[in-house]
C-alpha atoms as a PDB file:
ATOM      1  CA  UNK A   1      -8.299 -75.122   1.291  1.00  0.00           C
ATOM      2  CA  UNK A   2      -8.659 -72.638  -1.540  1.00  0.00           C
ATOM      3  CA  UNK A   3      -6.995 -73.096  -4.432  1.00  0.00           C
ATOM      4  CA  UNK A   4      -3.974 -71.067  -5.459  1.00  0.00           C
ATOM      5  CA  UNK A   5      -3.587 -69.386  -8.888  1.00  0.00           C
ATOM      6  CA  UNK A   6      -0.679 -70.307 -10.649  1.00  0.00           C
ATOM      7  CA  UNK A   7      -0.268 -67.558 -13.744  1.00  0.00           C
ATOM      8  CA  UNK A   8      -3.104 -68.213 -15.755  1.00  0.00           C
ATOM      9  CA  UNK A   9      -5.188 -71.269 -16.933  1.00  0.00           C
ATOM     10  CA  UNK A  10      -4.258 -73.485 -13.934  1.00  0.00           C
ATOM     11  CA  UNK A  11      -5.180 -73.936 -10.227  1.00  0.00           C
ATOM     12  CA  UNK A  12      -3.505 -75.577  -7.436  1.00  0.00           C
ATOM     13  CA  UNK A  13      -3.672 -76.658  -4.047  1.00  0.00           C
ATOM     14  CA  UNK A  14      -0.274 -76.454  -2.073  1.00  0.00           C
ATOM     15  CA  UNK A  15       0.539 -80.180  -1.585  1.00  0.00           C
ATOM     16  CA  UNK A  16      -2.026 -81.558  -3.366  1.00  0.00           C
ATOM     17  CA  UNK A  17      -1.129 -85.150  -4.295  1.00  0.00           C
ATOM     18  CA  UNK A  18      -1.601 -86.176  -7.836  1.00  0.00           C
ATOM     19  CA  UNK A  19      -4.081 -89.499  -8.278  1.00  0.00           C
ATOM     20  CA  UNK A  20      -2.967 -92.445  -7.992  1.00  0.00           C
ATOM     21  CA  UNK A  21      -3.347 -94.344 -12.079  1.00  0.00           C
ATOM     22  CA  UNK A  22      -4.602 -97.394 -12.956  1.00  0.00           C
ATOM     23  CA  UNK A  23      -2.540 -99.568 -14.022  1.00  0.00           C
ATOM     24  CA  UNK A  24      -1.712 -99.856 -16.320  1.00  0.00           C
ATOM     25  CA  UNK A  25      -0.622 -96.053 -16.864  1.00  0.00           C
ATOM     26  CA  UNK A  26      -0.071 -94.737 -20.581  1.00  0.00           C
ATOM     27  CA  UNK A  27       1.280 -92.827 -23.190  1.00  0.00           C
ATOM     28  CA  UNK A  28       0.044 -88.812 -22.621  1.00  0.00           C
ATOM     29  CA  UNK A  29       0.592 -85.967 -24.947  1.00  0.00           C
ATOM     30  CA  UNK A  30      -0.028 -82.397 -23.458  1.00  0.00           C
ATOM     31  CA  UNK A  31       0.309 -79.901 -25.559  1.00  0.00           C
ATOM     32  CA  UNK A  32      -0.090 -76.294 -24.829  1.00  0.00           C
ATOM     33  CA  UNK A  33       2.235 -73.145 -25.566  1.00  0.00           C
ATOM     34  CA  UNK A  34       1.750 -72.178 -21.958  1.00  0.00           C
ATOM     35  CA  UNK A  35       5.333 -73.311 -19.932  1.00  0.00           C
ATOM     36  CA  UNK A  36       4.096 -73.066 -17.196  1.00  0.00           C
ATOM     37  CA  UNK A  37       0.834 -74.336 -17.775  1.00  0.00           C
ATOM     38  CA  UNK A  38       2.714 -77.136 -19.458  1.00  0.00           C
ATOM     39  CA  UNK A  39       5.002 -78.071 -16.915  1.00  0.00           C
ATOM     40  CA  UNK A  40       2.638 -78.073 -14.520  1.00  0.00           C
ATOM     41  CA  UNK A  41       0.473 -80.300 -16.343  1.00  0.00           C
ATOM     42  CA  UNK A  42       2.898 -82.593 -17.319  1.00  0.00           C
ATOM     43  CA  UNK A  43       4.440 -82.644 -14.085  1.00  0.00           C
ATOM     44  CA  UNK A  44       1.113 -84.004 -12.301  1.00  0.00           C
ATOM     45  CA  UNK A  45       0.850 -86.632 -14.880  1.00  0.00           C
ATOM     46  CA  UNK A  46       3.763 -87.852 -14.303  1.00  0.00           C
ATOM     47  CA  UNK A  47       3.653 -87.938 -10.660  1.00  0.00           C
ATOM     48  CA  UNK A  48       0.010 -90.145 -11.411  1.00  0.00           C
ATOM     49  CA  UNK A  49       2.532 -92.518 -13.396  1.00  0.00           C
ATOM     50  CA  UNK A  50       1.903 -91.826 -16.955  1.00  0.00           C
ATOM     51  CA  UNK A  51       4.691 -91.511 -19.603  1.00  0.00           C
ATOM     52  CA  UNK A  52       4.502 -87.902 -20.781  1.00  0.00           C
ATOM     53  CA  UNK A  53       5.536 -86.266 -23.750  1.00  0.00           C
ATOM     54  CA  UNK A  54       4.753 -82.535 -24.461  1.00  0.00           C
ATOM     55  CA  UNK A  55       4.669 -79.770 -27.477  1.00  0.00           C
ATOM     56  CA  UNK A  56       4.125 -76.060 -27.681  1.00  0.00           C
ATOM     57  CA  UNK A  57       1.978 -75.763 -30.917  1.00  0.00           C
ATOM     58  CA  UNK A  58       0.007 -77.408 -33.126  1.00  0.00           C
ATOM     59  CA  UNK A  59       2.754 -78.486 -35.399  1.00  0.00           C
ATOM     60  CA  UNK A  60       5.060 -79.849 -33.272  1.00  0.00           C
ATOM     61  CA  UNK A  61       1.682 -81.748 -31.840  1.00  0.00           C
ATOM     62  CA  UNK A  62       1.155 -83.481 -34.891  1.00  0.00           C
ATOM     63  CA  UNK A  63       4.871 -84.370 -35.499  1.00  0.00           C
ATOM     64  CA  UNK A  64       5.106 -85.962 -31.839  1.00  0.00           C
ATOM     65  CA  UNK A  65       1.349 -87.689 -31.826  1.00  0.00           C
ATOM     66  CA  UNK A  66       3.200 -89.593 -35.065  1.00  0.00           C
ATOM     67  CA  UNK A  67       6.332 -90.242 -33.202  1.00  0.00           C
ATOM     68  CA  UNK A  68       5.034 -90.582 -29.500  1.00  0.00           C
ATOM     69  CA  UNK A  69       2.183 -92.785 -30.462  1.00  0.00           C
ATOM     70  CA  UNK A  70       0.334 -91.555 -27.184  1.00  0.00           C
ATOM     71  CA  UNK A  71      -3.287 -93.180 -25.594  1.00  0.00           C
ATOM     72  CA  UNK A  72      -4.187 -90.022 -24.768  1.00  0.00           C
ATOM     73  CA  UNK A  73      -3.543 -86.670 -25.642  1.00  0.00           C
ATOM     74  CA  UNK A  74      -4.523 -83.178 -23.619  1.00  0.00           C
ATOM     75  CA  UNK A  75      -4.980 -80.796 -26.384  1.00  0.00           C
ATOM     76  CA  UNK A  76      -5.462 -77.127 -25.607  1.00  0.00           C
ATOM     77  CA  UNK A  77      -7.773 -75.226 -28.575  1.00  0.00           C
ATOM     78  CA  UNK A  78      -5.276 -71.870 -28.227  1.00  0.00           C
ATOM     79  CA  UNK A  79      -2.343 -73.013 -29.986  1.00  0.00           C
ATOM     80  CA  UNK A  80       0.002 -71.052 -32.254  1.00  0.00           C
ATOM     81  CA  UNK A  81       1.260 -72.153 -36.077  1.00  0.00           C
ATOM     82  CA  UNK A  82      -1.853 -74.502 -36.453  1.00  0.00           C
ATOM     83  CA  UNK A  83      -4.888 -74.202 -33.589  1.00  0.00           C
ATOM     84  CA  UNK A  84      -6.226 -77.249 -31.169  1.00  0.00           C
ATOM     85  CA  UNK A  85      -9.655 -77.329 -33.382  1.00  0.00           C
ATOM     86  CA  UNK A  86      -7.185 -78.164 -37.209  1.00  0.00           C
ATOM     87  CA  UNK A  87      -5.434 -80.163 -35.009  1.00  0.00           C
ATOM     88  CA  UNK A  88      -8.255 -82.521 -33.802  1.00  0.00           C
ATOM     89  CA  UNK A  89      -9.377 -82.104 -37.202  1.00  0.00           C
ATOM     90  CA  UNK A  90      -6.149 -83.607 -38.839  1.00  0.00           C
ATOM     91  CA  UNK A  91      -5.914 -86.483 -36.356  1.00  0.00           C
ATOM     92  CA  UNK A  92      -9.985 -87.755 -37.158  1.00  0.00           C
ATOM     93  CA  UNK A  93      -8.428 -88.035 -40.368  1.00  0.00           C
ATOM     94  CA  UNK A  94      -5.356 -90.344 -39.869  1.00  0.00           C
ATOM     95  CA  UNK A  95      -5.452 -94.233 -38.769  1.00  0.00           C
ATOM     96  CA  UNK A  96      -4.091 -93.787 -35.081  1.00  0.00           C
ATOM     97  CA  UNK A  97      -5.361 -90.332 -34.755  1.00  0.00           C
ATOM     98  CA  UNK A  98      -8.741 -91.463 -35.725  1.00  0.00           C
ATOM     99  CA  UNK A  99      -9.760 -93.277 -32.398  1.00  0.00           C
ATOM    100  CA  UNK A 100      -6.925 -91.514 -30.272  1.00  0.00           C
ATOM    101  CA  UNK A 101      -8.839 -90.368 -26.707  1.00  0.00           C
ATOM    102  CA  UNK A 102      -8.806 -86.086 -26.766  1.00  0.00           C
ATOM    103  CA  UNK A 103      -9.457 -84.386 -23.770  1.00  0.00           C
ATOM    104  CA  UNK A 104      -9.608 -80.699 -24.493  1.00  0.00           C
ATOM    105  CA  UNK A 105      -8.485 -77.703 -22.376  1.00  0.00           C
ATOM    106  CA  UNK A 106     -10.867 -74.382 -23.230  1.00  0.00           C
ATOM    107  CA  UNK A 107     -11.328 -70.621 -21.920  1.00  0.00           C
ATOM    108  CA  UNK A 108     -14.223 -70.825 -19.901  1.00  0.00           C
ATOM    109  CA  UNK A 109     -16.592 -68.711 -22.445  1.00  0.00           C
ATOM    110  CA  UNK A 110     -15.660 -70.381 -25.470  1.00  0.00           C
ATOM    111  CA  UNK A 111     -18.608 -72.350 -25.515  1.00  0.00           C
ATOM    112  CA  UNK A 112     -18.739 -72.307 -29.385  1.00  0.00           C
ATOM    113  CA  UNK A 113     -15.497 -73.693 -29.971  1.00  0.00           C
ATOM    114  CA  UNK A 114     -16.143 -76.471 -27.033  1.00  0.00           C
ATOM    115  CA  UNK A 115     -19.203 -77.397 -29.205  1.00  0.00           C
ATOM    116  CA  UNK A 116     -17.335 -77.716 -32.652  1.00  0.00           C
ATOM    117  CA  UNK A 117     -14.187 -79.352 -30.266  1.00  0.00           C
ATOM    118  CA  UNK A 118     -16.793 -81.747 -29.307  1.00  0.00           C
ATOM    119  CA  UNK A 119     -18.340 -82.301 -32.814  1.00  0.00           C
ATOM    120  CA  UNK A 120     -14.421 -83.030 -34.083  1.00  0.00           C
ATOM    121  CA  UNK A 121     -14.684 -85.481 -31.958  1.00  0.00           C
ATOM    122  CA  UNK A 122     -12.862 -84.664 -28.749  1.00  0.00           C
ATOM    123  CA  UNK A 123     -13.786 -87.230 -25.300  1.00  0.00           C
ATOM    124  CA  UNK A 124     -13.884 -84.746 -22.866  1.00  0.00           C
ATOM    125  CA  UNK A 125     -13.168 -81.175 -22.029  1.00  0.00           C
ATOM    126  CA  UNK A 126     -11.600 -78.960 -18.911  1.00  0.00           C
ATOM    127  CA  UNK A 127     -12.247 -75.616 -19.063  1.00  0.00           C
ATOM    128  CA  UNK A 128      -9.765 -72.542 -17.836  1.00  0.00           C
ATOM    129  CA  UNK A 129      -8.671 -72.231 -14.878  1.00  0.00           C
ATOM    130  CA  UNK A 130      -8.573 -75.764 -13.669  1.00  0.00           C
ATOM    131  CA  UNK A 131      -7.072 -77.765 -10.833  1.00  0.00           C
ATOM    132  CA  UNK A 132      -4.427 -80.050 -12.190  1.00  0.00           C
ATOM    133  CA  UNK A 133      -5.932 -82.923  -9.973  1.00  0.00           C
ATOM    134  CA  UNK A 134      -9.424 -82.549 -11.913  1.00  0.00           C
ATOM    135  CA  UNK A 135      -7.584 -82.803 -15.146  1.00  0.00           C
ATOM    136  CA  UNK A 136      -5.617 -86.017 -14.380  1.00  0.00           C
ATOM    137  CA  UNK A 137      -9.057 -87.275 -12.966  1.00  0.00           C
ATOM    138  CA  UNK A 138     -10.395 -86.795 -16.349  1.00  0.00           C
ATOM    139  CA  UNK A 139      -7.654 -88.590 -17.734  1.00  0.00           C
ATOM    140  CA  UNK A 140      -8.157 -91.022 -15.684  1.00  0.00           C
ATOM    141  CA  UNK A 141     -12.183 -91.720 -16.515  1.00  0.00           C
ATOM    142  CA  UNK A 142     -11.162 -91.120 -20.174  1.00  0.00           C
ATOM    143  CA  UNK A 143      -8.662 -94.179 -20.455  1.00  0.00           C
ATOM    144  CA  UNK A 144     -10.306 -96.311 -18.384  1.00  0.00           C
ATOM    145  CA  UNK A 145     -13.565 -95.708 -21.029  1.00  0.00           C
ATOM    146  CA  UNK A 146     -11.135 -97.007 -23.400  1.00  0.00           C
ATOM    147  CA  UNK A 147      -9.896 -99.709 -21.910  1.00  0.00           C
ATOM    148  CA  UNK A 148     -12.910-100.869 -21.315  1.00  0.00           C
ATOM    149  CA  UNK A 149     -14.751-103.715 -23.495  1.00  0.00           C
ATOM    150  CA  UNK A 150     -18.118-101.800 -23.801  1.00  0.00           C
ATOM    151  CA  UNK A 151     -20.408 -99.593 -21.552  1.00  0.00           C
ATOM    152  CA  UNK A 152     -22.567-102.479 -20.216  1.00  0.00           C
ATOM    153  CA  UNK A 153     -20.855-106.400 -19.522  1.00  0.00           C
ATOM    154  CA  UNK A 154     -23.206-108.072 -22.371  1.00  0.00           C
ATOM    155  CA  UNK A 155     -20.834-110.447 -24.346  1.00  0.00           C
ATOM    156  CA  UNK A 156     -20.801-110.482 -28.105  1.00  0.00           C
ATOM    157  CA  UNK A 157     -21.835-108.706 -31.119  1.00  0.00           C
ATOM    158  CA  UNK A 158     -24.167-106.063 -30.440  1.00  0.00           C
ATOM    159  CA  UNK A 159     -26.192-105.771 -33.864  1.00  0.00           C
ATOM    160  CA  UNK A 160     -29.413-103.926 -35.286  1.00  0.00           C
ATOM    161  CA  UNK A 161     -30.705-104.169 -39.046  1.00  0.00           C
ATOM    162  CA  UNK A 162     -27.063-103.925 -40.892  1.00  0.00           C
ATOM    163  CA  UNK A 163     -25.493-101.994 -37.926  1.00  0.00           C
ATOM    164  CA  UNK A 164     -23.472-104.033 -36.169  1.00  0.00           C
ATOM    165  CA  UNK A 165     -20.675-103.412 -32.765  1.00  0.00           C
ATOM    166  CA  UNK A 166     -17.707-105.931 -31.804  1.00  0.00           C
ATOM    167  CA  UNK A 167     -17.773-104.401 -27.611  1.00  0.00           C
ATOM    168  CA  UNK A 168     -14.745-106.519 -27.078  1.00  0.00           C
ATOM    169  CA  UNK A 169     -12.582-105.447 -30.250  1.00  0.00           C
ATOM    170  CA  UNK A 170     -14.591-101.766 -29.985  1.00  0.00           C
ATOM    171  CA  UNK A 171     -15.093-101.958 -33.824  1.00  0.00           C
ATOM    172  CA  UNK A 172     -18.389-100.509 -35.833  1.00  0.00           C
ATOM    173  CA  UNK A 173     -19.697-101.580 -39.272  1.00  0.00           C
ATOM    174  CA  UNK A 174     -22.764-100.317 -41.287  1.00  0.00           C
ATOM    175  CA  UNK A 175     -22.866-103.655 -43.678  1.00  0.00           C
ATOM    176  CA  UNK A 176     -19.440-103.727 -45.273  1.00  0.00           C
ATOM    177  CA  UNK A 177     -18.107-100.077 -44.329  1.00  0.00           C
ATOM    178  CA  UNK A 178     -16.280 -99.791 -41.174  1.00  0.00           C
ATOM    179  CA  UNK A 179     -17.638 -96.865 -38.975  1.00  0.00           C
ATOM    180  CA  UNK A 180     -14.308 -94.756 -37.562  1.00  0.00           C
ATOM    181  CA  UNK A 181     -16.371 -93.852 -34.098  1.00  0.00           C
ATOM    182  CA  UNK A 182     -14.948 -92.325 -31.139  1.00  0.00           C
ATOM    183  CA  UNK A 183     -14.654 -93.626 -27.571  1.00  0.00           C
ATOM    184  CA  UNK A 184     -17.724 -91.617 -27.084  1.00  0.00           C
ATOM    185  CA  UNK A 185     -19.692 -92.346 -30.149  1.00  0.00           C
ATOM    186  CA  UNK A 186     -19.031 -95.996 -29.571  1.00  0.00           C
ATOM    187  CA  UNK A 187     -20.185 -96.079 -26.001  1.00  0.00           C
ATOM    188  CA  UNK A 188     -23.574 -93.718 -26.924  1.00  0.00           C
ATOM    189  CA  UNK A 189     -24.319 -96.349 -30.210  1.00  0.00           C
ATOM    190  CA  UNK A 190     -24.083 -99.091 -28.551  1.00  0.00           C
ATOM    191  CA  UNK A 191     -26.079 -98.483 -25.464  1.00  0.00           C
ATOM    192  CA  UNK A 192     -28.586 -97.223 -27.944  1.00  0.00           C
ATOM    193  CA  UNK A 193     -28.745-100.462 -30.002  1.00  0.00           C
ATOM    194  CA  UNK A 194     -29.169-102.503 -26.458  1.00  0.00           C
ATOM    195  CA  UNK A 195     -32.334-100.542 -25.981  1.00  0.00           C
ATOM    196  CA  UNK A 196     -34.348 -99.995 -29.159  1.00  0.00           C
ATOM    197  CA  UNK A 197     -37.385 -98.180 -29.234  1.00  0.00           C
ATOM    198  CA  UNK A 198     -36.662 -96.621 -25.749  1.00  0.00           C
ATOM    199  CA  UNK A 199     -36.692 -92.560 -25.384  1.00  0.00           C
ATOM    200  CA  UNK A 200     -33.680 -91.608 -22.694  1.00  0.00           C
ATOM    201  CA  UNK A 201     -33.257 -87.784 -22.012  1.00  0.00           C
ATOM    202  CA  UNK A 202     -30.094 -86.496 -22.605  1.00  0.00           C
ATOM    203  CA  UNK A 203     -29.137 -86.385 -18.892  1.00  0.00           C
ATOM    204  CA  UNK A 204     -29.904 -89.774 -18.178  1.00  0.00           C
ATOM    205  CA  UNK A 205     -27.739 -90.724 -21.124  1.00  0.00           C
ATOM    206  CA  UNK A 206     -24.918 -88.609 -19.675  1.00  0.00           C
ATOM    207  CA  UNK A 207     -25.347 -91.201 -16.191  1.00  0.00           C
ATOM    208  CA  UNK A 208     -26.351 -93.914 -17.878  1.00  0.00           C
ATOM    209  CA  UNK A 209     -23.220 -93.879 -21.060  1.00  0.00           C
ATOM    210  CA  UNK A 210     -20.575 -91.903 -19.167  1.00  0.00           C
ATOM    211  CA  UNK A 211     -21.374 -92.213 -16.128  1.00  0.00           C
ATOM    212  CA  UNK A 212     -21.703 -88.149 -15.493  1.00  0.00           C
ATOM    213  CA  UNK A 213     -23.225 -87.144 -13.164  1.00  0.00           C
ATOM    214  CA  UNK A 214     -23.078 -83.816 -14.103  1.00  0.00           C
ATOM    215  CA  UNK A 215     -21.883 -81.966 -17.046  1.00  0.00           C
ATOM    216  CA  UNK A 216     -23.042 -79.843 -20.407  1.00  0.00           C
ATOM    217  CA  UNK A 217     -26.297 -81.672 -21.789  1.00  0.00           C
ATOM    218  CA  UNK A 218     -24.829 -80.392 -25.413  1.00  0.00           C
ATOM    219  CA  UNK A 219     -22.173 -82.633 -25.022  1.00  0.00           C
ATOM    220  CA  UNK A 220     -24.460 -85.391 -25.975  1.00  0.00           C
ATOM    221  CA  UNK A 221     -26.436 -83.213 -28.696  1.00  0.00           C
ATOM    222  CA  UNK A 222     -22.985 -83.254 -30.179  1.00  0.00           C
ATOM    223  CA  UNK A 223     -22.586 -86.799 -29.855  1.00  0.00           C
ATOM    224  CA  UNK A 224     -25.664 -87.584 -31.312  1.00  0.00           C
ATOM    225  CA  UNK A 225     -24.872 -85.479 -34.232  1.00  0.00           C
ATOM    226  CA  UNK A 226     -22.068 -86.800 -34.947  1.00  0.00           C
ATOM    227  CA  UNK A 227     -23.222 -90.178 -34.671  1.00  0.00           C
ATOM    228  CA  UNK A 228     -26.114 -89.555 -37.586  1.00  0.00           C
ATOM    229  CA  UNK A 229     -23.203 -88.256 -39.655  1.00  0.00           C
ATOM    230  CA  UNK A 230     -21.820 -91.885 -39.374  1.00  0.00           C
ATOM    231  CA  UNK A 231     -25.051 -94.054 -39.518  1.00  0.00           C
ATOM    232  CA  UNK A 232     -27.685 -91.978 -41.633  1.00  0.00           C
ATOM    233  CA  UNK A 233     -28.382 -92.084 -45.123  1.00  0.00           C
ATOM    234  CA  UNK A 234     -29.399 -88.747 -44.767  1.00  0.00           C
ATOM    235  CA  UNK A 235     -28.555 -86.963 -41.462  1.00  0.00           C
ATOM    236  CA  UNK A 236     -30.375 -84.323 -41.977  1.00  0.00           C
ATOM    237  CA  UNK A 237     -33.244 -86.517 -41.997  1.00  0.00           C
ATOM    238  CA  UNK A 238     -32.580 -89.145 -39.565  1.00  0.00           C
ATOM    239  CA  UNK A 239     -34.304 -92.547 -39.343  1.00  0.00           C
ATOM    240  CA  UNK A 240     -32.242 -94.483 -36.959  1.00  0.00           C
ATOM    241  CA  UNK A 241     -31.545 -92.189 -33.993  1.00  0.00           C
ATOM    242  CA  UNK A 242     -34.870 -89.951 -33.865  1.00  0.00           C
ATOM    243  CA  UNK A 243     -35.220 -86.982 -31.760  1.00  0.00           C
ATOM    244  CA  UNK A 244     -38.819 -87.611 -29.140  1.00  0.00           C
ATOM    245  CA  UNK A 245     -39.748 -83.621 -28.649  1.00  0.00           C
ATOM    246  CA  UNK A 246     -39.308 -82.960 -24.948  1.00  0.00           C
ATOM    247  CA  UNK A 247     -37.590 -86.059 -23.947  1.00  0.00           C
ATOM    248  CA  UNK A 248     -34.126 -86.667 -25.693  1.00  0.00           C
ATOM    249  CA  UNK A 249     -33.345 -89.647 -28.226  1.00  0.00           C
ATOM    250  CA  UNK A 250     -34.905 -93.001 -29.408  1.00  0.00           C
ATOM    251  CA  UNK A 251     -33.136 -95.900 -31.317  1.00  0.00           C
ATOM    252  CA  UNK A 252     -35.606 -96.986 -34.083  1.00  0.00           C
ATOM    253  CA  UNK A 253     -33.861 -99.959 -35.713  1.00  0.00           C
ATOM    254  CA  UNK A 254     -37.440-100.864 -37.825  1.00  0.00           C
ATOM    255  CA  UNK A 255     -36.861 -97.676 -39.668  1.00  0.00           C
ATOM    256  CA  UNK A 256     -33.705 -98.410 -40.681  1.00  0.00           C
END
């Protein structure tokens, strides 16, 4: 059946049944100056049995991430009084709002601000129009990423030169100084460290990290960008995470 437009930015199938959550649920923050979008949105979560809260700009998002304390927040980049990108910004920069899950909502041909969205640090993006049920889906695969203890079962510390990953507490360190890394950075470092000296391509890091099957292939030149930010002396000139000319990415721990 062929999805039916509901004003802008949203699609929807006439009875379509909101996904059943894991439990358990969580704490969701949508926020979007769209009503309708927003209600919409918020109304699917709901149904998937998450505890919503919502806000209409980016002030009021910041104010309410404080108060709300959400796991997740929906975050679309179009906002009035402060826009989705300062907002993402300002979170990085705070205790809770520095590992706080972000899955962004985009136009479909702002593939510029997707990329810096991504570089700020956002998990995962849905670009507009979208069905509601892919964007709780996301949700979904976002939290559970989270939740999770690491990206493969290995027990204990996962550690390389004076890098080293807690999978079960999801904490980084670079010898004393504690690395504030995203779900996604933490997921791409550590499978890197499990597999030094090994090229992957950037897809098969998508399927192999995130388990994507599909997806944009700059969402892990972001990544990886970010993640030499974090772990390079000099990113510019990076040692640990070198770049293999026609393949993708390689882990050199030696170098380091």
């Amino acid at each position: 059946m062929r999805g039916v437009p509901i004003l802008r930015g949203v699609t929807q199938t006439p009875a379509e049944p909101a996904p059943a959550a894991p439990p358990p649920a969580g704490r969701i923050l949508v926020v979007d100056d769209d009503p309708t979008v927003a209600e919409v949105v918020v109304g699917y979560l709901t149904r998937a049995g998450y505890q919503v809260d919502r806000a209409a700009d980016g002030r009021e998002a910041l104010v309410r991430a404080e108060a709300f304390r959400p796991d997740l927040l929906v975050l679309d980049l179009m906002l009035p009084e402060i826009d989705g990108l300062e907002v993402c910004r300002r979170l990085r920069a705070t205790g809770h709002g520095a590992t706080l899950p972000v899955v962004m909502l985009t136009a479909k041909g702002d593939e510029a601000d997707r990329i810096l969205g991504l570089e700020l640090g956002a998990d995962d993006y849905v670009t507009k129009p979208f069905s509601p049920r892919e964007l709780v889906l996301r949700v979904h695969s976002v939290l559970r990423r989270a939740r999770a203890a690491g990206p493969a079962p290995t027990p204990g510390l996962v550690t390389a030169g004076d890098l080293r990953l807690d999978p079960q507490a999801r904490r980084a360190h670079r010898g004393e100084r504690e690395l504030l890394l995203t779900l996604r950075e933490f997921d791409l470092l550590a499978f890197l460290l499990r597999h030094p000296g090994t090229a992957f391509g950037r897809e098969e890091l998508m399927q192999r990290v995130w388990g994507w099957d599909f997806g944009d292939l700059s969402t892990v030149t972001v990544h990886v960008r970010r993640l030499r930010e974090k772990i390079e002396d000099d990113p510019a000139a990076p040692v640990l995470i070198s770049t293999v000319w026609g393949v993708g990415y390689r882990f050199d721990p030696v170098k380091g």
